[in-house]
N, C-alpha and C. Protein backbone atom coordinates (compact mmCIF):
# COMPACT_ATOMS: atom_id res chain seq x y z
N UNK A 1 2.10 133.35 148.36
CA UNK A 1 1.84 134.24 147.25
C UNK A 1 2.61 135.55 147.43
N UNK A 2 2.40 135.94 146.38
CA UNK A 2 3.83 137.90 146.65
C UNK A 2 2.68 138.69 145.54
N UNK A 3 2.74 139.71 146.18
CA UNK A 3 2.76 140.76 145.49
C UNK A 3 2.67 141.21 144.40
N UNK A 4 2.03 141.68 143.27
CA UNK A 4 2.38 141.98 141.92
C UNK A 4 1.60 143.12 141.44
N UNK A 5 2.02 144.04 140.74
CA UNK A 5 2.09 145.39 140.75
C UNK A 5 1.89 146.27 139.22
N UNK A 6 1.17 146.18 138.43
CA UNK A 6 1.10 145.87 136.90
C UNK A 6 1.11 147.64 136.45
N UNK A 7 1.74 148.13 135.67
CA UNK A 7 1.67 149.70 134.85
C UNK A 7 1.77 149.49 133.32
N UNK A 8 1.28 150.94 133.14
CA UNK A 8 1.83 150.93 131.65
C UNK A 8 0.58 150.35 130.37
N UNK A 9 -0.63 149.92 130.80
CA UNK A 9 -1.13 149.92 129.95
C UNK A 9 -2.30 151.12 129.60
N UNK A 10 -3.54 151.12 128.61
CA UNK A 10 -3.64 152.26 128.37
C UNK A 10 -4.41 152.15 126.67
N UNK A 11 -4.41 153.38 125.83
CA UNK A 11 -4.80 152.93 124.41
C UNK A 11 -3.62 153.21 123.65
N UNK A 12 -3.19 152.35 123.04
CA UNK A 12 -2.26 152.61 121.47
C UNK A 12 -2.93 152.08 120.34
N UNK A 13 -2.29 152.55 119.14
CA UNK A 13 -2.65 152.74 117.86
C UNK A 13 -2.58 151.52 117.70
N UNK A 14 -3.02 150.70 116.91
CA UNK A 14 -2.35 149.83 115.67
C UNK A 14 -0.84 149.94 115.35
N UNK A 15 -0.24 148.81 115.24
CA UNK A 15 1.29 149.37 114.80
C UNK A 15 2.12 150.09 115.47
N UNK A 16 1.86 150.55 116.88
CA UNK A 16 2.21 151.72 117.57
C UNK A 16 2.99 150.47 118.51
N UNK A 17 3.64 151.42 119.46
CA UNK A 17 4.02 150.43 120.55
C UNK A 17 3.69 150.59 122.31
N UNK A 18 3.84 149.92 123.08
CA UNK A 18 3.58 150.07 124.74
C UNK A 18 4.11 149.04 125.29
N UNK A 19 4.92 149.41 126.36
CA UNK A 19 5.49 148.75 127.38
C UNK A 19 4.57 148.33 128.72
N UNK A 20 4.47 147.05 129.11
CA UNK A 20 4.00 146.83 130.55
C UNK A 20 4.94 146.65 131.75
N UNK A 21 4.96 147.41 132.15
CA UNK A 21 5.86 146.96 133.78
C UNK A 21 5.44 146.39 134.69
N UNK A 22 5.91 145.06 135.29
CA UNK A 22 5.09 144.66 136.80
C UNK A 22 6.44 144.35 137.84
N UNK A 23 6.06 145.04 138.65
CA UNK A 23 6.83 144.67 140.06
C UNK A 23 6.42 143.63 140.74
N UNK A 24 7.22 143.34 142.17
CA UNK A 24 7.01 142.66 143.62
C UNK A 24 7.88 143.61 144.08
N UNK A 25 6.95 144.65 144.63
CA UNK A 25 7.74 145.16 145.97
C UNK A 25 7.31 144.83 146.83
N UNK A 26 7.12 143.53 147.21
CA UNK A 26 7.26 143.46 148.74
C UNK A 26 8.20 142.00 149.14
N UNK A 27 8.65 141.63 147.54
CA UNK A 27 9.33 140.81 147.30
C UNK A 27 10.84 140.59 147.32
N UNK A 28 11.54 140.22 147.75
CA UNK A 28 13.08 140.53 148.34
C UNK A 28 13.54 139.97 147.02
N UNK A 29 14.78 140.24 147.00
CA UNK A 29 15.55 139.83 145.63
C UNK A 29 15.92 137.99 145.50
N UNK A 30 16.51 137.66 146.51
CA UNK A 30 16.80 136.80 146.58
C UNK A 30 15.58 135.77 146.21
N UNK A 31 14.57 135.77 146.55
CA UNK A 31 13.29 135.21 146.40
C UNK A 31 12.57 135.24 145.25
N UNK A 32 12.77 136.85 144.19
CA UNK A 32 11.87 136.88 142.99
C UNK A 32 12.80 136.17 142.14
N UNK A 33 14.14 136.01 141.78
CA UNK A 33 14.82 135.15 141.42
C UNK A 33 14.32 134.15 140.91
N UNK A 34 13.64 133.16 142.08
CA UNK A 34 13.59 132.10 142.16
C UNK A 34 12.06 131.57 140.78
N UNK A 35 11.89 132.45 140.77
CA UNK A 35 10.44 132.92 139.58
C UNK A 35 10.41 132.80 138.73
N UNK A 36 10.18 131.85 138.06
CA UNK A 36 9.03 132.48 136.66
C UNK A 36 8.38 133.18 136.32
N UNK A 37 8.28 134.33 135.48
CA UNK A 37 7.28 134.93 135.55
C UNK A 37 7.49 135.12 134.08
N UNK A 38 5.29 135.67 134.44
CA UNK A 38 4.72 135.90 132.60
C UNK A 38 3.67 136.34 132.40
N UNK A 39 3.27 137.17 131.41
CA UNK A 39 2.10 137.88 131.30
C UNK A 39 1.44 137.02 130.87
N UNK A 40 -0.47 136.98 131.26
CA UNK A 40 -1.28 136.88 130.51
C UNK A 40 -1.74 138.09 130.08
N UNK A 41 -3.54 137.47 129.09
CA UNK A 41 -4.48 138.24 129.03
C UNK A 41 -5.72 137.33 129.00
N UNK A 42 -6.51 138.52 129.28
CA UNK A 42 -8.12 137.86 129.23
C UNK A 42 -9.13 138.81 128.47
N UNK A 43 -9.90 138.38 127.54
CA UNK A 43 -10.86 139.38 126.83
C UNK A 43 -12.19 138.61 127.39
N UNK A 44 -13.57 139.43 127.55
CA UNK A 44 -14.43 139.09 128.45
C UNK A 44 -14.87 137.76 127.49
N UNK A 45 -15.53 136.82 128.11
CA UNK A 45 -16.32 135.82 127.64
C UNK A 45 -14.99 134.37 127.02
N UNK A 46 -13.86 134.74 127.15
CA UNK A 46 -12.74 133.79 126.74
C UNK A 46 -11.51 133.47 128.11
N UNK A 47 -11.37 132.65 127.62
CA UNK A 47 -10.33 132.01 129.14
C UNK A 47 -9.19 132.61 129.08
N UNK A 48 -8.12 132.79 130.30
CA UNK A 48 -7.03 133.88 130.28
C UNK A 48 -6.18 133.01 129.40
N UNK A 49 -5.45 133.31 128.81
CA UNK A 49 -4.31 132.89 127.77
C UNK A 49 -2.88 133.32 128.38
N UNK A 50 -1.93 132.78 128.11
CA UNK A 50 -0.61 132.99 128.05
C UNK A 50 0.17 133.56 126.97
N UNK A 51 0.52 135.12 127.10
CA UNK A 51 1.13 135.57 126.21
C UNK A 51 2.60 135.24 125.57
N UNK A 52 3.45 135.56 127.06
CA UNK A 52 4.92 134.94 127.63
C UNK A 52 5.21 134.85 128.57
N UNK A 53 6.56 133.97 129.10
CA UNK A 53 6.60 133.98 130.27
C UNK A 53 8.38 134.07 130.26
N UNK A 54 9.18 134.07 130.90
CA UNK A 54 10.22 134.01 131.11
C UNK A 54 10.54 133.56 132.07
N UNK A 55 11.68 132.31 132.41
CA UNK A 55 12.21 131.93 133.70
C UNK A 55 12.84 132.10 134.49
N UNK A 56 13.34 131.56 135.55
CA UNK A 56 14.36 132.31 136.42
C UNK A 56 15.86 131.90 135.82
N UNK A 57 15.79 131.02 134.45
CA UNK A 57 16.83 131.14 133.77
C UNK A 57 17.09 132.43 132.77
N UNK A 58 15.84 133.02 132.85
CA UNK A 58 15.88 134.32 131.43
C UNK A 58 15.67 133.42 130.23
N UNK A 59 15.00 132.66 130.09
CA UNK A 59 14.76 132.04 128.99
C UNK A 59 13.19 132.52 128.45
N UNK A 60 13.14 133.06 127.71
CA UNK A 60 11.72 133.47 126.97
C UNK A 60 10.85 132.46 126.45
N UNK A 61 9.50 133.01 126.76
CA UNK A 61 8.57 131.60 126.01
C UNK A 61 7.85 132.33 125.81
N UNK A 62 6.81 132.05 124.29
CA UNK A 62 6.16 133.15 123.40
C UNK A 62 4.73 132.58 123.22
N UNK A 63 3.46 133.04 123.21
CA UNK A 63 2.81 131.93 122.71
C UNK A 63 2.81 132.71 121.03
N UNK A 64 2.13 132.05 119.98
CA UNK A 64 2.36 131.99 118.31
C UNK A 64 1.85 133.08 117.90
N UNK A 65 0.81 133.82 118.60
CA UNK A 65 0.45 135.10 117.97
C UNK A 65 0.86 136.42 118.54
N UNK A 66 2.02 136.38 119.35
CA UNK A 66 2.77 137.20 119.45
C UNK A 66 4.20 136.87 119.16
N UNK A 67 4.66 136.38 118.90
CA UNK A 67 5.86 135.98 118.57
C UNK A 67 6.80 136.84 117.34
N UNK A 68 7.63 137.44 117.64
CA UNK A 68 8.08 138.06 116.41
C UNK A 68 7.89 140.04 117.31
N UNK A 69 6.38 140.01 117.59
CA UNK A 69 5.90 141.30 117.52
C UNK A 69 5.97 141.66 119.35
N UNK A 70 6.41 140.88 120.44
CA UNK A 70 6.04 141.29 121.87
C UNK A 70 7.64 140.26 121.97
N UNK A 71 8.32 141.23 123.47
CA UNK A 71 9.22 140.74 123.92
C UNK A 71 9.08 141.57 125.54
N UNK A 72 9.40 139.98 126.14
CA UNK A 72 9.50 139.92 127.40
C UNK A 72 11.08 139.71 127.91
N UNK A 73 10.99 140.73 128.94
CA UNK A 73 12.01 140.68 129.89
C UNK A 73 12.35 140.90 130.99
N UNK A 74 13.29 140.64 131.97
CA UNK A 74 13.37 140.76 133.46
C UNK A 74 14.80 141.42 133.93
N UNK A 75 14.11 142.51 134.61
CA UNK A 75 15.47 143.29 135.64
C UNK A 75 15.02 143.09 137.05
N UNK A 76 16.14 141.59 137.36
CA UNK A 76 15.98 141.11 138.81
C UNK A 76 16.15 142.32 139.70
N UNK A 77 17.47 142.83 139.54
CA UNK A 77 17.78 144.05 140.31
C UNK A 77 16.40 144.79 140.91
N UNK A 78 15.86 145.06 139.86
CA UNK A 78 14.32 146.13 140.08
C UNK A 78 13.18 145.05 140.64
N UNK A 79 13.53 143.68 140.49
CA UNK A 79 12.33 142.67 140.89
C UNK A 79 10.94 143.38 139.54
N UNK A 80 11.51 143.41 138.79
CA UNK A 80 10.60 143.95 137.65
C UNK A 80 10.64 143.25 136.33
N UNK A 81 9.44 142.67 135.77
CA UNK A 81 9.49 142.51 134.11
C UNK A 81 8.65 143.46 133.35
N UNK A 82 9.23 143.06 132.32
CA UNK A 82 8.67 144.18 131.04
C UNK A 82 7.98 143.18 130.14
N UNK A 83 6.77 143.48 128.93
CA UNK A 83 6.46 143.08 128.04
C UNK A 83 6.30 144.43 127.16
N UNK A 84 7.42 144.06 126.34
CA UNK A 84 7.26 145.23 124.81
C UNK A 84 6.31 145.04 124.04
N UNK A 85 5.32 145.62 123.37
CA UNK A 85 4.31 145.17 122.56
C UNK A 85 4.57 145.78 121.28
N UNK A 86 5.23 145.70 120.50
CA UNK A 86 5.40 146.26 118.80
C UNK A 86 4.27 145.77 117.92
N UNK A 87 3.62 146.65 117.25
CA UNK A 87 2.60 146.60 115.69
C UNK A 87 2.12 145.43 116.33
N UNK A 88 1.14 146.22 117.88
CA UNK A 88 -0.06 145.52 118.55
C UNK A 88 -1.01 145.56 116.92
N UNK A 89 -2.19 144.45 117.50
CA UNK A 89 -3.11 144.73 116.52
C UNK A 89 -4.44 145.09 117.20
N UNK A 90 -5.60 144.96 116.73
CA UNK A 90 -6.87 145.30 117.60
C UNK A 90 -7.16 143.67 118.34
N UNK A 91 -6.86 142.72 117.87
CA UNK A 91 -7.01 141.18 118.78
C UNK A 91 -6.17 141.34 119.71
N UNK A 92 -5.43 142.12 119.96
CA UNK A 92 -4.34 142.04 121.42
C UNK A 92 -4.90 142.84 122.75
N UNK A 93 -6.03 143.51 122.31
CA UNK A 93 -6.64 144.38 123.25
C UNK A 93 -7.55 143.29 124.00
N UNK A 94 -7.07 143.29 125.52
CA UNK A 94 -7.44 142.41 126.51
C UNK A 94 -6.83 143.24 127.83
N UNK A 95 -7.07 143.09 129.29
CA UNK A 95 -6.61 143.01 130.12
C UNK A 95 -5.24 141.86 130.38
N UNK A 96 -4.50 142.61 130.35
CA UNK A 96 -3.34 142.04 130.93
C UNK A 96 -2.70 141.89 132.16
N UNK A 97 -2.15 140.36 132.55
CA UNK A 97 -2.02 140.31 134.04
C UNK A 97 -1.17 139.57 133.86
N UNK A 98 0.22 139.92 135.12
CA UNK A 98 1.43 139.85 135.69
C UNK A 98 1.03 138.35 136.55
N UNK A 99 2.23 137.53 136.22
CA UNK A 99 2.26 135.92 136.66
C UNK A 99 3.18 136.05 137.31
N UNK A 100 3.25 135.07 138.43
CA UNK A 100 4.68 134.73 139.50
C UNK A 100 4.70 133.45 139.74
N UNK A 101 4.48 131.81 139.28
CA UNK A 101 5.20 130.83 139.98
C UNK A 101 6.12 130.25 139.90
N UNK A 102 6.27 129.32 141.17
CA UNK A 102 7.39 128.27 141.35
C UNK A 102 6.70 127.02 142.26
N UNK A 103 7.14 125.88 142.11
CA UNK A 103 7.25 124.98 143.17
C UNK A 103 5.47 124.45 143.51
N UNK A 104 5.02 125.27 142.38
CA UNK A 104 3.16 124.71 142.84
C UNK A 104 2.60 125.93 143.14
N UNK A 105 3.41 127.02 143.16
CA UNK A 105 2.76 128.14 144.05
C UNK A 105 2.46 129.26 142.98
N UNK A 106 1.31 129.92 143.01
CA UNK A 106 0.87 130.90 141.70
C UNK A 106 0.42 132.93 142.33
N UNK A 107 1.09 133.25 141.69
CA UNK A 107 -0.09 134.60 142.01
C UNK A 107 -0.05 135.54 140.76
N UNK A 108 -0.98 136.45 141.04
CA UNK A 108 -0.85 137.10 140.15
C UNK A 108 -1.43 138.75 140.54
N UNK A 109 -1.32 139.28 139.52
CA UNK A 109 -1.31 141.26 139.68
C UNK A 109 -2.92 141.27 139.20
N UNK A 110 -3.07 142.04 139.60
CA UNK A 110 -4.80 142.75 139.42
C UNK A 110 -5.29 143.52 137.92
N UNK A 111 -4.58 143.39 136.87
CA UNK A 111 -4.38 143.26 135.67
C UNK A 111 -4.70 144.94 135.27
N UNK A 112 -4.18 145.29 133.99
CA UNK A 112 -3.94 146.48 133.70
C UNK A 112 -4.37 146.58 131.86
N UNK A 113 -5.02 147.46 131.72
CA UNK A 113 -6.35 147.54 130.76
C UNK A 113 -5.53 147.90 129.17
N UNK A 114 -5.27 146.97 127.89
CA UNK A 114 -4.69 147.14 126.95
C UNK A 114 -5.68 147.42 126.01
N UNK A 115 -5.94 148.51 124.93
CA UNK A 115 -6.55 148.93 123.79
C UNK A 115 -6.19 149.13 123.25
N UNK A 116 -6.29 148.37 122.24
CA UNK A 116 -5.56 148.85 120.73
C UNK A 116 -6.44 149.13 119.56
N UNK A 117 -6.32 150.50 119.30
CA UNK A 117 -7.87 151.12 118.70
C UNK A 117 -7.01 152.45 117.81
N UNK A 118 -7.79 152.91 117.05
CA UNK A 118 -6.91 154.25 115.98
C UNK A 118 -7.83 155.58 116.06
């Protein structure tokens, strides 16, 4: 398992926007590479969901109710991804948490608190 390191969430408006950042610093370059990685979320009393994920090809995967409005991306260099959140709505407000597998192997970040409220 590695490391994962989640910022950036917080309250925004409706329609407003917020960035999530998650690291592996303790994760060498050569190694986070090798990753998949992807945000969930979880709202209390419902199972964690898959927002997006991106591969160690940079290939994006969306699930349907963000699609259009959230974009994920990865700066290997920084061992860091981003999830952009554009004209969040109030159903997007969940805890959000930073994904890492490969090969069978899973971890994840200690998740970082999203509200979307006016």
């Amino acid at each position: 398992q590695i490391q994962l390191v989640e910022s950036g969430g917080g309250l925004v408006q409706p329609g407003g926007s917020m960035r999530l950042s998650c690291t592996a610093p303790r994760t060498i370059f050569s190694e986070f590479v090798t990753y998949t990685m992807g945000w969930y979320r979880q709202v209390p009393g419902k199972e964690r969901e898959l927002v997006a994920d991106i591969s160690n090809g940079n290939t994006p995967n969306y699930a349907d109710s963000v699609r259009g409005r959230f974009t994920i991306s990865r700066d290997n260099s920084r061992k860091t991804i981003y999830l952009r959140m554009n004209d969040p709505k109030y159903e997007d407000t969940a805890v959000y948490y930073c994904n890492a597998r490969r090969a069978g192997t899973e971890s994840w970040g200690k998740g970082t608190l999203v509200t979307v409220s006016s």
